[in-house]
C-alpha atoms as a PDB file:
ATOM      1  CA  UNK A   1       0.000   0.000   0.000  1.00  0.00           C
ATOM      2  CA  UNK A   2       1.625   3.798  -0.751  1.00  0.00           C
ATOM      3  CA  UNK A   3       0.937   5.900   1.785  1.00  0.00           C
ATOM      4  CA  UNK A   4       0.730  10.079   1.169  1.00  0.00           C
ATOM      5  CA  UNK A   5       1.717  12.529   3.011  1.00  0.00           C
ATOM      6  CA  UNK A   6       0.632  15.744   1.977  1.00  0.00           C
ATOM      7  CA  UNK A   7       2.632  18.698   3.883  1.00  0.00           C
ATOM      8  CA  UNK A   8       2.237  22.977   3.709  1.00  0.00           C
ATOM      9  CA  UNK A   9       4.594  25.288   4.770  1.00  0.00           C
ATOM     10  CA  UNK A  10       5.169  28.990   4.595  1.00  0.00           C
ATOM     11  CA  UNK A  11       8.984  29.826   4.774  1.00  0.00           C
ATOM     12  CA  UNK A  12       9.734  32.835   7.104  1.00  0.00           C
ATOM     13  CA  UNK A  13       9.942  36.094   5.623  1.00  0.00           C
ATOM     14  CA  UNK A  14      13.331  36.688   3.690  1.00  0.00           C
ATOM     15  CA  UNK A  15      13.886  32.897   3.899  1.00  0.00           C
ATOM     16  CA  UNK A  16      14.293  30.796   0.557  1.00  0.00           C
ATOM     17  CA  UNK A  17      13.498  27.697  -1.157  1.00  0.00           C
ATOM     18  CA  UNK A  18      16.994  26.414  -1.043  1.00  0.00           C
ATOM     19  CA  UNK A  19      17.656  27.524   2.909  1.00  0.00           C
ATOM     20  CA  UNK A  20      14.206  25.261   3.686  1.00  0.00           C
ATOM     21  CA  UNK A  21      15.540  22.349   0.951  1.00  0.00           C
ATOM     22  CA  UNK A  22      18.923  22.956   3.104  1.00  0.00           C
ATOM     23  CA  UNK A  23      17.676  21.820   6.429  1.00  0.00           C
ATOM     24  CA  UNK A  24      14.908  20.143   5.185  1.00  0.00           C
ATOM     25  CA  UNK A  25      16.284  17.725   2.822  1.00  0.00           C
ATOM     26  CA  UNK A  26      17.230  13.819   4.825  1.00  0.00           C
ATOM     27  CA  UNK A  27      20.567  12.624   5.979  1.00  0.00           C
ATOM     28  CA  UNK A  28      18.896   9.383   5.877  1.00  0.00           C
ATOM     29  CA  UNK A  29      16.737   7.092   3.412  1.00  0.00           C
ATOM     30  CA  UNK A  30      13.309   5.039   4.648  1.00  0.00           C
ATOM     31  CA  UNK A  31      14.867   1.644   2.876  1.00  0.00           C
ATOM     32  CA  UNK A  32      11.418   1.548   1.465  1.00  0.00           C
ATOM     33  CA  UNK A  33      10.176   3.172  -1.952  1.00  0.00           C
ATOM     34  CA  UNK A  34       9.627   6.664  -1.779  1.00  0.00           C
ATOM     35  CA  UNK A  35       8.847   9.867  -3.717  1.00  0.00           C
ATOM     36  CA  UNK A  36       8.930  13.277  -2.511  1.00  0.00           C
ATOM     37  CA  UNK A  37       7.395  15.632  -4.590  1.00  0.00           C
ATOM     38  CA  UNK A  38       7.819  19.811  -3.492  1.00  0.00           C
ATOM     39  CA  UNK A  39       6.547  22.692  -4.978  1.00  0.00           C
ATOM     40  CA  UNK A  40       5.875  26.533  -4.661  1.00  0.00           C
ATOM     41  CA  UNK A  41       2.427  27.908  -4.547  1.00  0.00           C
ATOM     42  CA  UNK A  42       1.965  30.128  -7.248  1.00  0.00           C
ATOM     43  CA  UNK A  43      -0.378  32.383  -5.327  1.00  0.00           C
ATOM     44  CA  UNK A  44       2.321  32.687  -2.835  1.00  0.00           C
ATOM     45  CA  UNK A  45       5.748  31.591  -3.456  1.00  0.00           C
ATOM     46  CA  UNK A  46       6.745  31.318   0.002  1.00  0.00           C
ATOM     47  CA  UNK A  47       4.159  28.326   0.672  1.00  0.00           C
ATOM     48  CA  UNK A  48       5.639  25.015  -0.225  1.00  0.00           C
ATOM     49  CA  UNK A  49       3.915  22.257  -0.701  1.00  0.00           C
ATOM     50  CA  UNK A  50       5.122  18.633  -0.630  1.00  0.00           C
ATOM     51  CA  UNK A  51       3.868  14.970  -1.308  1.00  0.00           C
ATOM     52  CA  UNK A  52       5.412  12.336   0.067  1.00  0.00           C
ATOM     53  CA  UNK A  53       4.450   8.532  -1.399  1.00  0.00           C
ATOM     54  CA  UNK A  54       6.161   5.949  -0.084  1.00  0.00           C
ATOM     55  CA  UNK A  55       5.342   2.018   0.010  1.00  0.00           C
ATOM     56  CA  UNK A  56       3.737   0.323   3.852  1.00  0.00           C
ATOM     57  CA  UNK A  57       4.344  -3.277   3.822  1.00  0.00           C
ATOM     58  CA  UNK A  58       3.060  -3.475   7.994  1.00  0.00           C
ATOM     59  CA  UNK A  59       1.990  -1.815  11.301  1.00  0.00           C
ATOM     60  CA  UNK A  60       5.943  -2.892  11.682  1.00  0.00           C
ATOM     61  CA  UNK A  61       7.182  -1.116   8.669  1.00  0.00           C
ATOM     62  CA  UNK A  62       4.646   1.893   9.483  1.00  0.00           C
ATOM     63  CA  UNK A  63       5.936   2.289  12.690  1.00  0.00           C
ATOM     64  CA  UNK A  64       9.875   2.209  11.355  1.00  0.00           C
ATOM     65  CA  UNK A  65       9.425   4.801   8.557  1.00  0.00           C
ATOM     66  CA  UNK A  66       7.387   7.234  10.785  1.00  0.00           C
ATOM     67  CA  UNK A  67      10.140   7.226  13.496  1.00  0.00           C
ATOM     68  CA  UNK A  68      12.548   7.639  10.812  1.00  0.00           C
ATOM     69  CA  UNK A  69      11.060  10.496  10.032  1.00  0.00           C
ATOM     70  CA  UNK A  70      10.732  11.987  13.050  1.00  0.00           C
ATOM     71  CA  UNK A  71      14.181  11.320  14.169  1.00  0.00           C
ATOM     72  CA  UNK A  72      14.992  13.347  10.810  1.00  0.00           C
ATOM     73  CA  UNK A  73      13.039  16.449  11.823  1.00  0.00           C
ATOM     74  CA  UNK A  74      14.467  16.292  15.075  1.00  0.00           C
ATOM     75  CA  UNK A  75      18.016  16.462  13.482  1.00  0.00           C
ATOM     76  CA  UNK A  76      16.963  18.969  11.002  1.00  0.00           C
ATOM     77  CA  UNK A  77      14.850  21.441  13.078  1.00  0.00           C
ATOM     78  CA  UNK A  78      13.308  24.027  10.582  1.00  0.00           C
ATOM     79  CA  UNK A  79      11.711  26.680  13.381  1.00  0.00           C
ATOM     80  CA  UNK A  80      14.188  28.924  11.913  1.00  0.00           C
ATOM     81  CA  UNK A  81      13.287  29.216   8.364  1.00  0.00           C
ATOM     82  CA  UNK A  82       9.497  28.252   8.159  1.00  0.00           C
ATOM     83  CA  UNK A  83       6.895  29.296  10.054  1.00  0.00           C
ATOM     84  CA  UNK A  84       5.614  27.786  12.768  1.00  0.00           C
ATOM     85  CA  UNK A  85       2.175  26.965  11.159  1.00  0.00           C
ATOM     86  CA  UNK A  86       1.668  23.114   9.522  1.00  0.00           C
ATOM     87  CA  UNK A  87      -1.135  22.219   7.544  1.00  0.00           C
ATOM     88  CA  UNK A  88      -0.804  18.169   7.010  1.00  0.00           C
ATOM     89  CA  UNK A  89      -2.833  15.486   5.810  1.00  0.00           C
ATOM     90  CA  UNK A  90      -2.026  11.737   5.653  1.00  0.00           C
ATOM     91  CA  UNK A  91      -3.745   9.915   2.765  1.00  0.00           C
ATOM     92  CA  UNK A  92      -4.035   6.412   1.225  1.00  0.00           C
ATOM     93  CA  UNK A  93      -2.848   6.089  -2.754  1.00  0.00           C
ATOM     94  CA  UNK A  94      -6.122   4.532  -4.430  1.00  0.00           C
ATOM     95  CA  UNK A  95      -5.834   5.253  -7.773  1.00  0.00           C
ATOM     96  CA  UNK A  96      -3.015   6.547 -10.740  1.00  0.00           C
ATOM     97  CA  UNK A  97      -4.879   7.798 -13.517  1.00  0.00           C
ATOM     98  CA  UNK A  98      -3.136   8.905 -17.091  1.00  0.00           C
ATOM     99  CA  UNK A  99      -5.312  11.576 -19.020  1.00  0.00           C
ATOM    100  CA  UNK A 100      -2.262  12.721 -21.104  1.00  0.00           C
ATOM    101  CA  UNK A 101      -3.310  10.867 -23.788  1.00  0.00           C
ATOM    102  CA  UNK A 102      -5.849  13.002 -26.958  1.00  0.00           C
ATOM    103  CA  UNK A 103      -9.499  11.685 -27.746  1.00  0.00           C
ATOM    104  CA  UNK A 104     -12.030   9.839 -25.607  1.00  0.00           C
ATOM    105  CA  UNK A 105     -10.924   8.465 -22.741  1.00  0.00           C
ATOM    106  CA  UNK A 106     -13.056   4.667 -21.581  1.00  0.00           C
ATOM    107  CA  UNK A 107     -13.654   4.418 -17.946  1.00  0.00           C
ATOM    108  CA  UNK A 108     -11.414   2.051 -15.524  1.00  0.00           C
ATOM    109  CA  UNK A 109     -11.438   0.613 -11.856  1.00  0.00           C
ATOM    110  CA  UNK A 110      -9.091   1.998  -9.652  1.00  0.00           C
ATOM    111  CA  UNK A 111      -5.426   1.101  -9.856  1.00  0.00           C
ATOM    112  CA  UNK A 112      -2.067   1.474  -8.020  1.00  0.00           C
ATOM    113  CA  UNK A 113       0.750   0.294 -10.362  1.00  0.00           C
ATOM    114  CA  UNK A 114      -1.341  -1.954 -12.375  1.00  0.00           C
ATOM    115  CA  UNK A 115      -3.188  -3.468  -9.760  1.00  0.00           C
ATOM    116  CA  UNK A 116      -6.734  -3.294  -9.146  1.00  0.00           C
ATOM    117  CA  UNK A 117      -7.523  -1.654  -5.943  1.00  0.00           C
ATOM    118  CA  UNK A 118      -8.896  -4.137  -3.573  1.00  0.00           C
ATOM    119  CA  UNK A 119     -11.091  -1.048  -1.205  1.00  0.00           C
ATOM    120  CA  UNK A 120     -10.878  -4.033   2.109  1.00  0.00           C
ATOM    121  CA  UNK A 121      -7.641  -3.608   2.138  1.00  0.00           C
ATOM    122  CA  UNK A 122      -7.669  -0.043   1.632  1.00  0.00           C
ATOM    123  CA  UNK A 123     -10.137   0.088   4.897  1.00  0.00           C
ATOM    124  CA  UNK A 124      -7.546  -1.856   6.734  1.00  0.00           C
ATOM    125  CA  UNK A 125      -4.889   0.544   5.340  1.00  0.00           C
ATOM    126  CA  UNK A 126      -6.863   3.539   6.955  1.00  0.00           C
ATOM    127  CA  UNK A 127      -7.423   2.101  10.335  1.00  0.00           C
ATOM    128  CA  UNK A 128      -3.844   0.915  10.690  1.00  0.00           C
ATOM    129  CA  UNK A 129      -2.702   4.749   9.723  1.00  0.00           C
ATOM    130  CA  UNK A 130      -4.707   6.198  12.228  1.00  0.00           C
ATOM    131  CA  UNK A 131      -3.708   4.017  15.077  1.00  0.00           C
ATOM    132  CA  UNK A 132       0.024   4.346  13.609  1.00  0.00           C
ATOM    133  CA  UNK A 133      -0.290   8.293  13.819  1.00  0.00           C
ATOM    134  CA  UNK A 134      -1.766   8.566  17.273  1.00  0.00           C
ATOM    135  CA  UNK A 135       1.112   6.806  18.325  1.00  0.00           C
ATOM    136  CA  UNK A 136       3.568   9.141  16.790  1.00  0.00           C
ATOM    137  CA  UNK A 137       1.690  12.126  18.026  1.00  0.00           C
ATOM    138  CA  UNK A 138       1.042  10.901  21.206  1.00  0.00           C
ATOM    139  CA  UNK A 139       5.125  10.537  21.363  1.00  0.00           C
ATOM    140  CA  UNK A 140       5.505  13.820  20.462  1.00  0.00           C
ATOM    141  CA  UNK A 141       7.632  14.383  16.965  1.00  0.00           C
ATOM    142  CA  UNK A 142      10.012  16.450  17.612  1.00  0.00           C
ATOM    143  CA  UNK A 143       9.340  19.983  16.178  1.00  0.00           C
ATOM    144  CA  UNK A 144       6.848  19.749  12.755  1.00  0.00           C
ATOM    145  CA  UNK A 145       4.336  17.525  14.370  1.00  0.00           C
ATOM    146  CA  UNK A 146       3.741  18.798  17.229  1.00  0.00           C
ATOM    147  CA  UNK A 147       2.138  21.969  15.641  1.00  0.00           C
ATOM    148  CA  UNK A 148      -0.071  19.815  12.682  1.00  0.00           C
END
């Protein structure tokens, strides 16, 4: 299952893209598939906005890449260069779709890579994110999460 996270910022005034990508950017991998995708709000430049995808095999593998990341952010504090503000949402990847193509397009189920969706497991993938992030907050992550 790929699990999003789906983060907004707003960088500190006179503060940059590259001074947030700076201390924001890991020291250390997740040893599980992963994209990070950041970008600038057009609207207002200083907001960036960032998608994280990465793969959840388990509660076990959950649990490792979430204090992974914390330990990260507690290493990398960014108080300095964005403000304190987080708006964050945690998501479960249901479907890819691929309207690039010209002409009519014919409907299809949901899919993740090729595979069918199977919306059980998707339930299951949801109730073992919540109880995975109450955990984590309940720990209290070190800087960013504590202000979501």
């Amino acid at each position: 299952m790929i699990a999003a996270a789906i983060l907004r910022r707003r960088l500190r005034e006179g503060r940059t893209y590259e001074d947030f990508r700076e201390a924001w950017f890991h020291e250390e991998g997740f040893d599980a598939p992963n994209r990070m995708l950041t970008m600038l709000n057009i609207a207002d430049p200083r907001e960036v906005i960032i998608i994280g995808l990465t793969t959840v095999k388990s509660a076990e593998d959950g649990a490792r890449l979430l204090a992974i990341d914390q330990q990260q952010r507690g290493a990398s504090p960014l108080d300095e260069i964005i403000e304190p503000e987080i708006d964050r949402t945690f998501a479960i990847l249901v479907a890819e779709d691929d309207f690039s193509g010209a002409g009519a397009l014919q409907f299809r189920q949901a899919t993740v890579e090729g595979t069918q969706t199977d919306f059980a497991e998707v339930d299951e993938g949801i109730r073992l994110g919540r109880s995975l992030l109450a955990t984590y907050m309940a720990r209290g992550d070190k800087g960013d999460a504590e202000r979501s």
